[in-house]
C-alpha atoms as a PDB file:
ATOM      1  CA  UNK A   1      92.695  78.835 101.063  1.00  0.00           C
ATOM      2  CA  UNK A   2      94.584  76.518 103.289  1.00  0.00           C
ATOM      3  CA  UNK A   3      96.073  78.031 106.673  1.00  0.00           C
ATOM      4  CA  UNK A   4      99.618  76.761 105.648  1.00  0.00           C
ATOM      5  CA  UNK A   5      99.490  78.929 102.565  1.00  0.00           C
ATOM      6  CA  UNK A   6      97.607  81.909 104.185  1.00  0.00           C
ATOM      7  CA  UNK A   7     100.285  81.697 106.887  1.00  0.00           C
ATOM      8  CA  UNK A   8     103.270  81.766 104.220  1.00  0.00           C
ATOM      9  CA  UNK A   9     101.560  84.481 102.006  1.00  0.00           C
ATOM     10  CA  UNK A  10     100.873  86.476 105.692  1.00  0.00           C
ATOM     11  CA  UNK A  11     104.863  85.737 106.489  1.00  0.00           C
ATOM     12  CA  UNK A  12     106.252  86.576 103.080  1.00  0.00           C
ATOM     13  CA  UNK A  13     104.331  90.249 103.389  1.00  0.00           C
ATOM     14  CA  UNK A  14     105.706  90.981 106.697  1.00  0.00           C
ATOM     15  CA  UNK A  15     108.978  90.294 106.024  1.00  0.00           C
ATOM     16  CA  UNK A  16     109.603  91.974 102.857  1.00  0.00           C
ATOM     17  CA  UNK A  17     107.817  95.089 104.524  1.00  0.00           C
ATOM     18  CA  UNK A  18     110.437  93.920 107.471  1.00  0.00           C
ATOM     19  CA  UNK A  19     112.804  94.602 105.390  1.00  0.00           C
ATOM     20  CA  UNK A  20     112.074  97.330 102.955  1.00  0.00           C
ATOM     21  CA  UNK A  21     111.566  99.725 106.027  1.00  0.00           C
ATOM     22  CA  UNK A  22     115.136  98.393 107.262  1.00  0.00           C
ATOM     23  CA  UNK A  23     116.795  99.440 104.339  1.00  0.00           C
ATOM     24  CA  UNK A  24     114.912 102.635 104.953  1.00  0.00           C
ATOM     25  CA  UNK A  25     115.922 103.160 107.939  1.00  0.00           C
ATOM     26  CA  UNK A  26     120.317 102.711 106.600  1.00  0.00           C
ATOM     27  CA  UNK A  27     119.586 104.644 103.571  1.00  0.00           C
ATOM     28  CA  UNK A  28     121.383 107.898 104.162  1.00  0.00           C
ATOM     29  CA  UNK A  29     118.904 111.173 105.375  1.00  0.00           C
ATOM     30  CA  UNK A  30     117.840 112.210 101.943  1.00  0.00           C
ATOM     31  CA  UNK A  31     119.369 115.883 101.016  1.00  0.00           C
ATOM     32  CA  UNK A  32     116.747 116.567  98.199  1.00  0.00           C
ATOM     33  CA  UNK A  33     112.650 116.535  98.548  1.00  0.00           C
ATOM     34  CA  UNK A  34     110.913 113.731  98.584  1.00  0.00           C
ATOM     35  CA  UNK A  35     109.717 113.472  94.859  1.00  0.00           C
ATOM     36  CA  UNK A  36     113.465 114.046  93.690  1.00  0.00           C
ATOM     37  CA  UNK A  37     113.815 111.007  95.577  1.00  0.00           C
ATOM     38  CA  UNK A  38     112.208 107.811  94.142  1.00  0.00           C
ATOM     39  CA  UNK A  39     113.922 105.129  95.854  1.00  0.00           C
ATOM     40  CA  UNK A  40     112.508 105.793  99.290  1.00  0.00           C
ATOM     41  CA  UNK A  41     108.784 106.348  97.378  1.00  0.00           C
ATOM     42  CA  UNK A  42     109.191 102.771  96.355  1.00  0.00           C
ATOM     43  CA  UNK A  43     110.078 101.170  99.390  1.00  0.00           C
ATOM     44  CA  UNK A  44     107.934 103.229 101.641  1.00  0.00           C
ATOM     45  CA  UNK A  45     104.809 101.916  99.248  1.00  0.00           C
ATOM     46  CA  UNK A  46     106.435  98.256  99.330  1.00  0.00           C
ATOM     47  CA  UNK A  47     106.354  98.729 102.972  1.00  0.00           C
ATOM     48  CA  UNK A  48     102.743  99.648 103.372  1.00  0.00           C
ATOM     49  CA  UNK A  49     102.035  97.277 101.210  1.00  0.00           C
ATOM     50  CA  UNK A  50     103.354  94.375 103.101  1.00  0.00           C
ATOM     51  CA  UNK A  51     101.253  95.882 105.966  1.00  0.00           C
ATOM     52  CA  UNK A  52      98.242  96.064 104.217  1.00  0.00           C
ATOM     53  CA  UNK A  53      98.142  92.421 102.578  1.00  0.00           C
ATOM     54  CA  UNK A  54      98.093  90.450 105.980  1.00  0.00           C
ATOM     55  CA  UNK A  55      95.554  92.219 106.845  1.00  0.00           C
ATOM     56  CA  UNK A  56      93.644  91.821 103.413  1.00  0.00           C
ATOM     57  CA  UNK A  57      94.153  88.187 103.620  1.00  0.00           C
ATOM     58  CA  UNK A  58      92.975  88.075 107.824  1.00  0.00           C
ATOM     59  CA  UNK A  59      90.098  89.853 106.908  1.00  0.00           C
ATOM     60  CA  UNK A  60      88.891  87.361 104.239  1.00  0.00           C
ATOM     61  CA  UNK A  61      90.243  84.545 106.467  1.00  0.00           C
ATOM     62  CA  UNK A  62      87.812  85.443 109.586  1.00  0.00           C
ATOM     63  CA  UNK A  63      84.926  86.912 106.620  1.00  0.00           C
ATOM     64  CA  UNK A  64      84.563  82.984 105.627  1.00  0.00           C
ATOM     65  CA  UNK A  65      85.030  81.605 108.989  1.00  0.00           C
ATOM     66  CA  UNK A  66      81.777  83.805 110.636  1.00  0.00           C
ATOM     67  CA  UNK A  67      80.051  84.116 107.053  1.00  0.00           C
ATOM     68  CA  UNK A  68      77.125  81.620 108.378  1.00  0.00           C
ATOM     69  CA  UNK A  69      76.991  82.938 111.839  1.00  0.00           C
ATOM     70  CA  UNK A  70      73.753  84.748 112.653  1.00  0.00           C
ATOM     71  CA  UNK A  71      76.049  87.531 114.874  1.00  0.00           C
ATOM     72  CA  UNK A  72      77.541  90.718 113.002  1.00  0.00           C
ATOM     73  CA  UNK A  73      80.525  91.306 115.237  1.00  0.00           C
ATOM     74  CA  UNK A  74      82.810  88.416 113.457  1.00  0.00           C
ATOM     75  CA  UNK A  75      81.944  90.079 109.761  1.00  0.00           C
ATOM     76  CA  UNK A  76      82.280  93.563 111.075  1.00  0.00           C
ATOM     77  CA  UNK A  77      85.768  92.649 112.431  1.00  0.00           C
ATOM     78  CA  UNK A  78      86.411  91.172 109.250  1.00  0.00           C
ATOM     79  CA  UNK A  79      85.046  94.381 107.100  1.00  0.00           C
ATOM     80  CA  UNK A  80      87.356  96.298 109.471  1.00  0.00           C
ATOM     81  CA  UNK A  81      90.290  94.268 108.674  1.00  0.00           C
ATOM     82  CA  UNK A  82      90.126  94.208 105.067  1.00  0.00           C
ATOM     83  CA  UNK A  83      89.170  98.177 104.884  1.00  0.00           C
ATOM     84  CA  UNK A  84      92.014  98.596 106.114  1.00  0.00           C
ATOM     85  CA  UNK A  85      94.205  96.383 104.271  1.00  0.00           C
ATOM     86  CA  UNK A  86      92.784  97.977 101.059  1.00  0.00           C
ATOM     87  CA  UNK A  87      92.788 101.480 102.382  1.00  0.00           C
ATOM     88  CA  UNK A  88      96.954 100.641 103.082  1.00  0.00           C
ATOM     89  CA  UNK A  89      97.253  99.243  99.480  1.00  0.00           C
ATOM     90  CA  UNK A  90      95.597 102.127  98.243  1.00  0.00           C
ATOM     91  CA  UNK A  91      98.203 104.242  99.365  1.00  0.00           C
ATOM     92  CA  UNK A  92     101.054 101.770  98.972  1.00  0.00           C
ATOM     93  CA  UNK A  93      99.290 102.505  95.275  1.00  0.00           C
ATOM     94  CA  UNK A  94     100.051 106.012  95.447  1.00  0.00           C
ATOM     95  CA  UNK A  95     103.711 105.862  96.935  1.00  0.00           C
ATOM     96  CA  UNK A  96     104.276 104.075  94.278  1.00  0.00           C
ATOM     97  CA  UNK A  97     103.040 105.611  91.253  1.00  0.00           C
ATOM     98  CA  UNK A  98     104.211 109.061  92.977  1.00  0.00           C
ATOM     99  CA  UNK A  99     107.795 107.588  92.821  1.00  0.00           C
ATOM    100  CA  UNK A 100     107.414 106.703  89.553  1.00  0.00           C
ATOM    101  CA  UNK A 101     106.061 109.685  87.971  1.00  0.00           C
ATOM    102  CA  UNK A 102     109.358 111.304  89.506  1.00  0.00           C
ATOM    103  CA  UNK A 103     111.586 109.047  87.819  1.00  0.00           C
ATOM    104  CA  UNK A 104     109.953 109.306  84.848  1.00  0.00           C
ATOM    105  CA  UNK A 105     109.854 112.874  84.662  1.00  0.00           C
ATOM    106  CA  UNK A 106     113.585 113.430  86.080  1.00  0.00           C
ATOM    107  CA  UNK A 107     114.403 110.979  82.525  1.00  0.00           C
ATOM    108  CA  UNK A 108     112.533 113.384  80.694  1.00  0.00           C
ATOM    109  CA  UNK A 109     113.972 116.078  81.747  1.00  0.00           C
ATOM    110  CA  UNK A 110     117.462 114.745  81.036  1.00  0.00           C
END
């Protein structure tokens, strides 16, 4: 992958996590519980998400760069890295779904 599109895909993240967590910040303080409250499920998994891809992407980024290199520490940063960038997906995953299953189940209530 070239650096100019790793840097826009890296960019793109971070500002659409930029500015899901602004609009979480405005949104009114929520005067239900959190599952009767999808909206904020969504963005707050859209958020993580956008944290978690950069660092997805780094990871692979500095995995091919040391992948020759007879010296652990650039692949162990790079394990690190992308652990956590799936580890923050994985529970961007979750938000999500979470928020779903209470939309879905407030329509089927209705």
């Amino acid at each position: 992958m070239s650096n100019r599109r790793l840097v826009t895909y890296m960019t793109t993240s971070l500002l659409a996590a930029g500015i899901c967590l602004l609009v979480l910040v405005l949104l009114p303080a929520p005067k239900v519980a959190y599952m009767k409250d999808p909206i904020r499920g969504i963005l707050t998994g859209l958020t993580v998400a956008g944290i978690g891809i950069p660092l997805c992407l780094i990871g692979s980024a500095i995995g091919q760069r040391f992948e020759s290199s007879p010296y652990f520490e650039g692949r162990f940063i790079a394990g690190f890295l992308s652990l956590a960038g799936y580890v923050c997906i994985c529970i961007a995953a979750v938000c999500i779904g979470l928020a779903f299953y209470a939309l879905i189940s407030r329509y089927l209530k209705a």
